[in-house]
Protein backbone atom coordinates (compact mmCIF):
# COMPACT_ATOMS: atom_id res chain seq x y z
CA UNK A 1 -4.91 -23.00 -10.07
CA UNK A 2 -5.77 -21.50 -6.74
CA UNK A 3 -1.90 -20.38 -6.20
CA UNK A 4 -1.42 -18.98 -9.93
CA UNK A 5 -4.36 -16.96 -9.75
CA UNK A 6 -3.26 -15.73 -6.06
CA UNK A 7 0.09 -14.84 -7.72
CA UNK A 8 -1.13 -12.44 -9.99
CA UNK A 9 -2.74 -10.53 -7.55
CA UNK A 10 0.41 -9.95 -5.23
CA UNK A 11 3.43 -7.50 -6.04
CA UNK A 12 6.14 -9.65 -5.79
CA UNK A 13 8.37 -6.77 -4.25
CA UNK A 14 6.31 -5.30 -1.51
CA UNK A 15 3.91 -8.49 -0.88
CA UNK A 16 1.08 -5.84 -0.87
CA UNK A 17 -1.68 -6.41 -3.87
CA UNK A 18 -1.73 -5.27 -6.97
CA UNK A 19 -2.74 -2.81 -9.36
CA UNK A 20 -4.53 -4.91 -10.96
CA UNK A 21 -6.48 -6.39 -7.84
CA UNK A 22 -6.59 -2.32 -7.02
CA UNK A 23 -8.80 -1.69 -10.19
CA UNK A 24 -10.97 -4.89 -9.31
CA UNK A 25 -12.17 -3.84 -5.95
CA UNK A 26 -12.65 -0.19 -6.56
CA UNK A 27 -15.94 -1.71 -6.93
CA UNK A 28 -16.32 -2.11 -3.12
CA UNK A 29 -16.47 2.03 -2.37
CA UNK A 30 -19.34 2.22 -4.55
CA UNK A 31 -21.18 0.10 -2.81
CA UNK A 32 -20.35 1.50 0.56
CA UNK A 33 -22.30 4.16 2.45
CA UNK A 34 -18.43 5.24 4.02
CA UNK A 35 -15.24 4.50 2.67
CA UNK A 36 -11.68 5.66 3.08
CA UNK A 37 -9.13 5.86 0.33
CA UNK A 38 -5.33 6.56 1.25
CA UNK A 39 -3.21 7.17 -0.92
CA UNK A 40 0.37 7.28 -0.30
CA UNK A 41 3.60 8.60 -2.54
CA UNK A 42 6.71 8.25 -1.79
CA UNK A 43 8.34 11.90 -2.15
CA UNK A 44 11.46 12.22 -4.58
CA UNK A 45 11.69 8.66 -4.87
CA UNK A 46 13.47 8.75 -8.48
CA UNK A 47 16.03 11.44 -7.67
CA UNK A 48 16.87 8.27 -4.26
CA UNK A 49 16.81 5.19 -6.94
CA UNK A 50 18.83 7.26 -9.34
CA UNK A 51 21.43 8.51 -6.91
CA UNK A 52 21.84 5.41 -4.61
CA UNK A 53 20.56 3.01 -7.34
CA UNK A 54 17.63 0.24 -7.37
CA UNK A 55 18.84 -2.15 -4.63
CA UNK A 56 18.38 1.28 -2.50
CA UNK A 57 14.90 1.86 -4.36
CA UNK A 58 13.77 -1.42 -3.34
CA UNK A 59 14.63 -1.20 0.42
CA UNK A 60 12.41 2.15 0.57
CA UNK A 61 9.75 0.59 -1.33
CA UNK A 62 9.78 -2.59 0.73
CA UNK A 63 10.03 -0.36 4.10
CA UNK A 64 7.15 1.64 3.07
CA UNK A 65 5.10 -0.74 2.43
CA UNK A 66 6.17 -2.52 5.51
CA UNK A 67 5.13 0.09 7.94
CA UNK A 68 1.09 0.37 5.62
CA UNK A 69 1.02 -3.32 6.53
CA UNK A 70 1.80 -3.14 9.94
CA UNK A 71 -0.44 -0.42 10.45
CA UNK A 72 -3.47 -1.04 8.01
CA UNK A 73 -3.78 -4.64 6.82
CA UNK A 74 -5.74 -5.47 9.66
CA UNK A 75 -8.84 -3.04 8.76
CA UNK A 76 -8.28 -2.63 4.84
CA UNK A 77 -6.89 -3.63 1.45
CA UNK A 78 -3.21 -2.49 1.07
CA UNK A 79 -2.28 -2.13 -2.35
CA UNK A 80 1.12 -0.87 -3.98
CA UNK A 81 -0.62 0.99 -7.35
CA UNK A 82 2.89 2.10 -9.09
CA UNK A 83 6.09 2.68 -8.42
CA UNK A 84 6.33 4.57 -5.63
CA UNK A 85 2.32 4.80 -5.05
CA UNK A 86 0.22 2.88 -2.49
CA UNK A 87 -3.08 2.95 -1.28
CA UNK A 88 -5.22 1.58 1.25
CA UNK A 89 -9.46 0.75 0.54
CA UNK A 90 -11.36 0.66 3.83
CA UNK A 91 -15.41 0.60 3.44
CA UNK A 92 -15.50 1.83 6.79
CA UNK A 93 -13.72 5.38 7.99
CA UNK A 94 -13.79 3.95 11.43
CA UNK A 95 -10.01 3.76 13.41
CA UNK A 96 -8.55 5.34 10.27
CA UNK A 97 -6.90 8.81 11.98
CA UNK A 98 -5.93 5.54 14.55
CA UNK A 99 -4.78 3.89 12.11
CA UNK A 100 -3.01 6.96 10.21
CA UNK A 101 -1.08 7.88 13.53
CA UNK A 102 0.46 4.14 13.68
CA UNK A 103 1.50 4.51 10.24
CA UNK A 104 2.97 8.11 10.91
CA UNK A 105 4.82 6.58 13.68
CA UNK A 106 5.89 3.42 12.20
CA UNK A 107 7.42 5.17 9.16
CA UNK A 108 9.30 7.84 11.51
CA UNK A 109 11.14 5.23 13.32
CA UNK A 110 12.31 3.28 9.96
């Protein structure tokens, strides 16, 4: 029961959570004094699945969410939200333009 219910919480592409485990722990910023809320979006990523097709689409997706899991899963929830959409919940803003650099940097070298 333990490992369906852990399942449905992953995205099976990117390993990140889900949006549905997303919408269940927006909860967690309201009770927070701080919080910190990225969101990412992957920038023309249609016009790149179209042209090079989905095996293409799913590379990008999977390095980009790579690169927020190297760089954030340590201090935060990493969630992939849509298609092309991420986000990151931290109830703390502490190490996140840390944090935010690694990612930049990470994401420049893929």
């Amino acid at each position: 029961m333990y490992y369906c219910d852990l399942v449905h919480q992953i995205d099976a592409l990117t390993g990140l959570l889900n949006r549905r485990t997303y919408e269940y722990n927006l909860h967690e910023i309201k009770s927070s004094d701080k919080a910190a809320i990225i969101l990412f979006d992957v920038d023309d990523f249609k016009n790149a699945n179209d042209m090079y097709g989905h095996p293409f689409g799913d590379y990008c997706l999977t390095a980009v969410s790579s690169c927020i899991k190297k760089a954030f899963f340590k201090i935060g929830l990493c969630f992939r939200i849509g298609g092309d959409e991420f986000c990151v919940i931290r109830t703390s803003t502490k190490d996140i333009e840390t944090k935010l650099r690694q990612f930049d940097s990470l994401f420049r070298s893929k």
